[in-house]
Every structure is written in C-alpha cells, then in structure tokens.
C-alpha atoms as a PDB file:
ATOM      1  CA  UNK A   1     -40.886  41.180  70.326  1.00  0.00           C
ATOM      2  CA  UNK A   2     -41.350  38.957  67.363  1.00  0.00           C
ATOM      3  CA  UNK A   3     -38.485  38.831  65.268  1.00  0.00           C
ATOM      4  CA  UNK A   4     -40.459  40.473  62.399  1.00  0.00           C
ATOM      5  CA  UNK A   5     -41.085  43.351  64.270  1.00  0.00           C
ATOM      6  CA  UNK A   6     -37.224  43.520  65.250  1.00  0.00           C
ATOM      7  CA  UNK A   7     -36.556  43.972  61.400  1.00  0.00           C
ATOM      8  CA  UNK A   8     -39.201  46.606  60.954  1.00  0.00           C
ATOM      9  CA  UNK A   9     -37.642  48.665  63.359  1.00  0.00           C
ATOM     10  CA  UNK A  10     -34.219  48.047  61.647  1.00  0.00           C
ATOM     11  CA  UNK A  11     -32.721  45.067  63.704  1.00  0.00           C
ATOM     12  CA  UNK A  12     -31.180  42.483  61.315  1.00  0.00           C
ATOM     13  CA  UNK A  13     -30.885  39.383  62.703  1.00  0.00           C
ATOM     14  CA  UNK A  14     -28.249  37.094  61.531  1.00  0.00           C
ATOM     15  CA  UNK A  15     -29.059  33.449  62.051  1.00  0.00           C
ATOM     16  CA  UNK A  16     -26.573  32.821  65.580  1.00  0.00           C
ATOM     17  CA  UNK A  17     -28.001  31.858  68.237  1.00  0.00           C
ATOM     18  CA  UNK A  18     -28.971  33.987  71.180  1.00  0.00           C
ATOM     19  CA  UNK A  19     -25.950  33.561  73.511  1.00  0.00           C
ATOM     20  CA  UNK A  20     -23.412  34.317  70.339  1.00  0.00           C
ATOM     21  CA  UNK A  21     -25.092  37.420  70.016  1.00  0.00           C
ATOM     22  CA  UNK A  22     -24.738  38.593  72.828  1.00  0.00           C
ATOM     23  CA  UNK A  23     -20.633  37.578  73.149  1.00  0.00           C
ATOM     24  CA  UNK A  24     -19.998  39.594  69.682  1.00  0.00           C
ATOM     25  CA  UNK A  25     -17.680  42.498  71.083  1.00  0.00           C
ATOM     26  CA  UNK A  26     -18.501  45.823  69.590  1.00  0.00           C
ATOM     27  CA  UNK A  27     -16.088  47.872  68.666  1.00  0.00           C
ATOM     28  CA  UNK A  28     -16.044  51.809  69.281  1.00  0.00           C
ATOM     29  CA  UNK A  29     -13.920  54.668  68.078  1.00  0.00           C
ATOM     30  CA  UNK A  30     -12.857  57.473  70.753  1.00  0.00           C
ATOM     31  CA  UNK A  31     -14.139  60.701  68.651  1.00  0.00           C
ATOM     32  CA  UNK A  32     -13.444  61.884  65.306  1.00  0.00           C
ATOM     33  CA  UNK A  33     -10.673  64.044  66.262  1.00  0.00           C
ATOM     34  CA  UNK A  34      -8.718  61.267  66.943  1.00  0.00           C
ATOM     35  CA  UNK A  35      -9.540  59.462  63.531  1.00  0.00           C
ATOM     36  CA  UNK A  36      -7.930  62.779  62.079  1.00  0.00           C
ATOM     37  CA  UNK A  37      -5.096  62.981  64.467  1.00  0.00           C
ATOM     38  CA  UNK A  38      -4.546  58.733  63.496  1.00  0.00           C
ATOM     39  CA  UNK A  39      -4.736  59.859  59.621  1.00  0.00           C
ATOM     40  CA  UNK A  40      -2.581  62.825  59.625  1.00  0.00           C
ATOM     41  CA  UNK A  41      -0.148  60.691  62.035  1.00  0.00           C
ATOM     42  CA  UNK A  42       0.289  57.793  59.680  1.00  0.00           C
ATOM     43  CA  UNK A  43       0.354  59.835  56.450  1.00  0.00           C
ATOM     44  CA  UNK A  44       3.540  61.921  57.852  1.00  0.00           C
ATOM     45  CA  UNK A  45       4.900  59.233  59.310  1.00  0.00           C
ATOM     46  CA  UNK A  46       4.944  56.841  55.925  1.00  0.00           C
ATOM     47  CA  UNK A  47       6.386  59.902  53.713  1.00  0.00           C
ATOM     48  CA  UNK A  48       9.126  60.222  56.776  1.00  0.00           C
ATOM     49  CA  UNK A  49       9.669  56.563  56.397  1.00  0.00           C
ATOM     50  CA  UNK A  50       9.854  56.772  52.566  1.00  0.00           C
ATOM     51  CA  UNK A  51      12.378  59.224  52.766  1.00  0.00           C
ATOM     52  CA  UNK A  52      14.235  57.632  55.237  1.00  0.00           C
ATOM     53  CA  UNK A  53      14.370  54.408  53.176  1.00  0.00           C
ATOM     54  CA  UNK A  54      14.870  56.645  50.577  1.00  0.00           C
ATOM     55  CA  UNK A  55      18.295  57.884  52.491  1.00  0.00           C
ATOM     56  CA  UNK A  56      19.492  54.443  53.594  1.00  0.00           C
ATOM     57  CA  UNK A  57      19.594  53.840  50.053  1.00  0.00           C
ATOM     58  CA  UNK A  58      21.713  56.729  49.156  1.00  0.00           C
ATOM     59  CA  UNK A  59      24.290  55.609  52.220  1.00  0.00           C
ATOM     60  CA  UNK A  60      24.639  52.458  50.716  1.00  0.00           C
ATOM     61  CA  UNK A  61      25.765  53.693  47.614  1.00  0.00           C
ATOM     62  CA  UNK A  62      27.749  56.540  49.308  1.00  0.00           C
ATOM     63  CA  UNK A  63      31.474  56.313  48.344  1.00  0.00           C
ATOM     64  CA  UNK A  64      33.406  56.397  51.805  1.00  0.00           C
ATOM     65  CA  UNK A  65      36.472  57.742  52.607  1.00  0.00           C
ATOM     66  CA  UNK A  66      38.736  54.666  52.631  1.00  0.00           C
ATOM     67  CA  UNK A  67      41.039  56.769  55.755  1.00  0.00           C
ATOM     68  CA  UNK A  68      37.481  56.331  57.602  1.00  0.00           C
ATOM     69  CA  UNK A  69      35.885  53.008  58.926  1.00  0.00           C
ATOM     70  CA  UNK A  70      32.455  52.880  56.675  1.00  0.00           C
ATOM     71  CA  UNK A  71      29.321  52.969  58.511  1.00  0.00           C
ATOM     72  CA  UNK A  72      28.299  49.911  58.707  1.00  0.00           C
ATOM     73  CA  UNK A  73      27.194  49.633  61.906  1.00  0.00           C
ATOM     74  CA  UNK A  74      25.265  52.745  61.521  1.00  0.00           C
ATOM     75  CA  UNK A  75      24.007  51.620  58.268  1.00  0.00           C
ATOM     76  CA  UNK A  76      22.351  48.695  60.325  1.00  0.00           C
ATOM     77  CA  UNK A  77      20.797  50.522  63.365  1.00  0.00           C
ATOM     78  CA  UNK A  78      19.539  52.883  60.573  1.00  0.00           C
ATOM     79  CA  UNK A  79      17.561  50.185  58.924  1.00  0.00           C
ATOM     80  CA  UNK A  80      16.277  48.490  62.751  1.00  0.00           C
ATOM     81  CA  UNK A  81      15.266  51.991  63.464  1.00  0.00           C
ATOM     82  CA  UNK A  82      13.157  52.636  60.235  1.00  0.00           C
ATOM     83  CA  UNK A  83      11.643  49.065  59.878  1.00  0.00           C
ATOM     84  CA  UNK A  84      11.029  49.008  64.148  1.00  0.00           C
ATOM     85  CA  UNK A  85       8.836  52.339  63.550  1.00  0.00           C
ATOM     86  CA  UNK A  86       7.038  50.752  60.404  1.00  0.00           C
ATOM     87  CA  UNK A  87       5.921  48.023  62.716  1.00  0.00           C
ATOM     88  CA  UNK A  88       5.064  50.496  65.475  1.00  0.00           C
ATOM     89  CA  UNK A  89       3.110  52.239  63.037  1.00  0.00           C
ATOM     90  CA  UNK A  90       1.018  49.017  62.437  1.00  0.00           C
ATOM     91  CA  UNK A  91       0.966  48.550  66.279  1.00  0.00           C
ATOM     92  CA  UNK A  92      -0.236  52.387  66.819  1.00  0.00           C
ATOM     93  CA  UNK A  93      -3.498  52.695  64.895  1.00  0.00           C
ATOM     94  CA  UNK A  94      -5.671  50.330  66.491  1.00  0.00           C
ATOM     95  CA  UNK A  95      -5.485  51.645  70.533  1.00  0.00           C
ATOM     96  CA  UNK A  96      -4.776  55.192  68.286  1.00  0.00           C
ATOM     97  CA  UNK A  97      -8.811  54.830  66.987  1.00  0.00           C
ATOM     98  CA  UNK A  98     -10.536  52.873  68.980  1.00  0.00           C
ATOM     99  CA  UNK A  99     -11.505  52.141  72.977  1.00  0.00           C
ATOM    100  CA  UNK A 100      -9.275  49.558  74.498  1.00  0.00           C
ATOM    101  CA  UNK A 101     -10.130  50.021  78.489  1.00  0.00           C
ATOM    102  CA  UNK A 102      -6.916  52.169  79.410  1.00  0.00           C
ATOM    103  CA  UNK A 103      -8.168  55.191  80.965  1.00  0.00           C
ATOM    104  CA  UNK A 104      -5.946  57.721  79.443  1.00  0.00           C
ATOM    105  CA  UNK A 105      -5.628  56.685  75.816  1.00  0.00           C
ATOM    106  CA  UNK A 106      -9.485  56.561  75.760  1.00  0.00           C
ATOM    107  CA  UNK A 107     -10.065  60.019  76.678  1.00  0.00           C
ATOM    108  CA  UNK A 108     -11.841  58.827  79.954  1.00  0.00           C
ATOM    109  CA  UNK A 109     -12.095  60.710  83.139  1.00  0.00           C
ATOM    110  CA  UNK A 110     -11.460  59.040  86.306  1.00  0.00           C
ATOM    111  CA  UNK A 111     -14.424  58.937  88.618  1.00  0.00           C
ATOM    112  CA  UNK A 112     -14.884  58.623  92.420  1.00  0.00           C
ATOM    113  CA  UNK A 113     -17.045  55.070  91.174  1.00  0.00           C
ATOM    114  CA  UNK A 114     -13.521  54.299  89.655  1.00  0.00           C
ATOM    115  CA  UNK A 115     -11.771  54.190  92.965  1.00  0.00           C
ATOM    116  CA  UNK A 116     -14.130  52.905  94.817  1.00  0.00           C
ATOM    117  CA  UNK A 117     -14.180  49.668  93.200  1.00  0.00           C
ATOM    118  CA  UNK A 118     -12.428  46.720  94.836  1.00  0.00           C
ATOM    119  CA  UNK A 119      -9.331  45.962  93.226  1.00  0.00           C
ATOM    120  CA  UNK A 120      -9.707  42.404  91.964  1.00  0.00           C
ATOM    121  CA  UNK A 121      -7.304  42.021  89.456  1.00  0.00           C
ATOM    122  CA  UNK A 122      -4.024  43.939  89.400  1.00  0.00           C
ATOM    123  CA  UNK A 123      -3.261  43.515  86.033  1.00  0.00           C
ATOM    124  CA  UNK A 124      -6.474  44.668  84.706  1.00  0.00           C
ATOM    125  CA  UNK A 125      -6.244  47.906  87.038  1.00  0.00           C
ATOM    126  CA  UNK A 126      -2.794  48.209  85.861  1.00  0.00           C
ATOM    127  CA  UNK A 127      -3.579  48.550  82.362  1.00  0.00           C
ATOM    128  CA  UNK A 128      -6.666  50.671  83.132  1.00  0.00           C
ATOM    129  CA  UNK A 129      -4.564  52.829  84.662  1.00  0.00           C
ATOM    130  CA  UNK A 130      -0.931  53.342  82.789  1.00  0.00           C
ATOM    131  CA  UNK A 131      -0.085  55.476  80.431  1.00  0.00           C
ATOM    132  CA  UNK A 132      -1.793  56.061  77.339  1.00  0.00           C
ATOM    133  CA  UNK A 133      -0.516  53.746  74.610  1.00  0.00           C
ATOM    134  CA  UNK A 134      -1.286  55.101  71.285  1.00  0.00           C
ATOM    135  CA  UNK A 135       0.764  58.372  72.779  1.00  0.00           C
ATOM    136  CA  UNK A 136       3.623  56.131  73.669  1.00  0.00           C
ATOM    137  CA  UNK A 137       3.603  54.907  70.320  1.00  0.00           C
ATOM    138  CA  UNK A 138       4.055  57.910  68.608  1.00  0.00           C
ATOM    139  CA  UNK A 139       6.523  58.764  70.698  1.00  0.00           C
ATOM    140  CA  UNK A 140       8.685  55.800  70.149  1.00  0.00           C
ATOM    141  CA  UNK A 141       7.685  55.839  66.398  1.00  0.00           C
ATOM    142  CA  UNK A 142       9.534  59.888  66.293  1.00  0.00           C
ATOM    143  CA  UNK A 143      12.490  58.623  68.141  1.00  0.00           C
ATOM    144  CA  UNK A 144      13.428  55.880  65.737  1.00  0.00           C
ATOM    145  CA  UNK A 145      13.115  57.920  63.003  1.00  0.00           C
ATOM    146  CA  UNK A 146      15.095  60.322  64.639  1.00  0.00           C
ATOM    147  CA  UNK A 147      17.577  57.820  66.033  1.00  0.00           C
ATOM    148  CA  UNK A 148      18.054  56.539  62.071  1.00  0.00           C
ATOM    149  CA  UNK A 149      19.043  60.195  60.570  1.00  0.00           C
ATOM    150  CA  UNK A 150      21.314  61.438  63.458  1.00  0.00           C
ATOM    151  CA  UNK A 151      23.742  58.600  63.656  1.00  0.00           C
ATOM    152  CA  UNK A 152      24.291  58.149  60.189  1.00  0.00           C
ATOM    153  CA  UNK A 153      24.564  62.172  59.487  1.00  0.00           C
ATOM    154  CA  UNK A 154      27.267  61.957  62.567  1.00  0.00           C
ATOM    155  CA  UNK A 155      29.240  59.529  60.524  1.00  0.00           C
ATOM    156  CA  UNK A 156      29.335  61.560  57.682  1.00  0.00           C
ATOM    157  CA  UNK A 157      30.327  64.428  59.389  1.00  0.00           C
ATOM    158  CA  UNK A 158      33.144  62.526  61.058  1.00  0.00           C
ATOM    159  CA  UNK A 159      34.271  61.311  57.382  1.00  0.00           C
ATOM    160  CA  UNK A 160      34.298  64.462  56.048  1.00  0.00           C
ATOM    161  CA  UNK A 161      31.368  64.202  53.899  1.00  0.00           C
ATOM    162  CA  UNK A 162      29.207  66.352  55.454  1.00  0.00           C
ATOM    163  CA  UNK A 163      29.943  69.898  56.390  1.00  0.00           C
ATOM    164  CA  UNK A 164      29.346  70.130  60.454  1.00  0.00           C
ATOM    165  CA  UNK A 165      27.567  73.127  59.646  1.00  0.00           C
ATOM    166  CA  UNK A 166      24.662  71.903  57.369  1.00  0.00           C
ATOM    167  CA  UNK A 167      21.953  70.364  58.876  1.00  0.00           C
ATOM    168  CA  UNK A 168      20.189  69.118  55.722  1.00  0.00           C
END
C-alpha cells in the first residue's frame, strides 16, 4: 500500500521511520466508567484536601490552653498526612484511567491461556497479578485524610476545646 493510499483511508504518516513506528506505545483507557469514577474521585478528594488545609490553618492560629502541651506534633502529622494524599492523588490517576498490565486494576479476567503460560519472569507475573493499584490508592488517599482530622480533633478534645460529644 502506497503511502498515498494510506492517507486516503485516514492513516497520517508522520515522517519516522518504520521501526519507530512501530515502538510508539499506545496508550488505552479501561472504560468510561472509570474516567467518571477517576473525575468524581479527584474532585472530592481536592475539596477534602482544601478543607483540610483549610483546618490546619485554623489549628495554627488556635489559641491553646497553656495547662495543655500544644499540638504540635499533631499539627505536623496533620500536614504529612494532607500533602502525602495530594501526592497520592497525582500518583492515582494514571493506573486509575488507563491499562497498565495488572490484571485486577484493568478490569481483566483471568484466563486458563493466563496460567498456562510459563512463568518467565517473576516480577512481571507479580505485578500482573497483585492487587489492583489505583484501588489501593484511594484507599491510602481516605486514610490520610482521615488520619489528619482525627488526631488533631483528639487533641482538642483532650484540651478542652472541643466538646467530646460533637463530632463536627
């Protein structure tokens, strides 16, 4: 097929040579439920960051009880938390949208062909076969964020500032 004929039927060729073409890696997303899911995920996920920023900053400003150690150390592993799951964040949304050979976080099933197949390399079977990443993620993402709000609301229920009864 002439290359003329490869641009009438909508084939663009781009100048490279034919052994660069044929090394370009495509990339492929997993389904479009899973573009929403990544969306939806990162939206909440900033506006829980924001308002956990947000919170930090209020805590730094917070007048402590001076009979009560200030929460320093809380005020720090609040910060790690919420900046770790910003990063994690980052980390999530590319195995999150698109194919990246693990079996589970690509939605693929496991097939008798799979097992069959002589096990050359244990890493790469390994990683075909762990969990699903952009699920651990998320996971780990929630925690921190979780992690950052409950120490520093113990430590103001422990000064005094916060009624043990609130939860807001």
């Amino acid at each position: 097929m002439s290359s003329r004929e490869k641009e009438e039927r909508g084939h663009i060729s781009i100048g490279l040579p034919v052994s660069q073409k044929r090394k370009m890696v495509r990339v492929k997303l997993i389904s479009l439920s899973r573009l929403w899911y990544t969306i939806i995920v990162v939206l909440i996920h900033l506006i829980l960051i924001y308002f956990g920023i947000k919170q930090c900053y209020f805590n730094d400003r917070l007048l402590w009880p001076k009979s009560n150690s200030s929460p320093k150390l809380e005020l720090i592993i609040q910060k790690i938390c919420l900046l770790m799951s910003l990063v994690l964040l980052f980390i999530f949304i590319y195995p999150a949208l698109f194919k990246i050979g693990n079996f589970s976080n690509d939605n693929q099933q496991l097939t008798i062909t799979d097992l069959k197949q002589s096990p050359i390399d244990t890493y790469s079977n390994l990683w075909q076969h762990c969990f699903s990443l952009s699920s651990n993620l998320h996971l780990i993402m929630s925690f921190l964020i979780i992690i950052s709000t409950v120490l520093i609301h113990a430590k103001q229920i422990m000064a005094g500032l916060k009624d043990s009864g609130k939860f807001s």
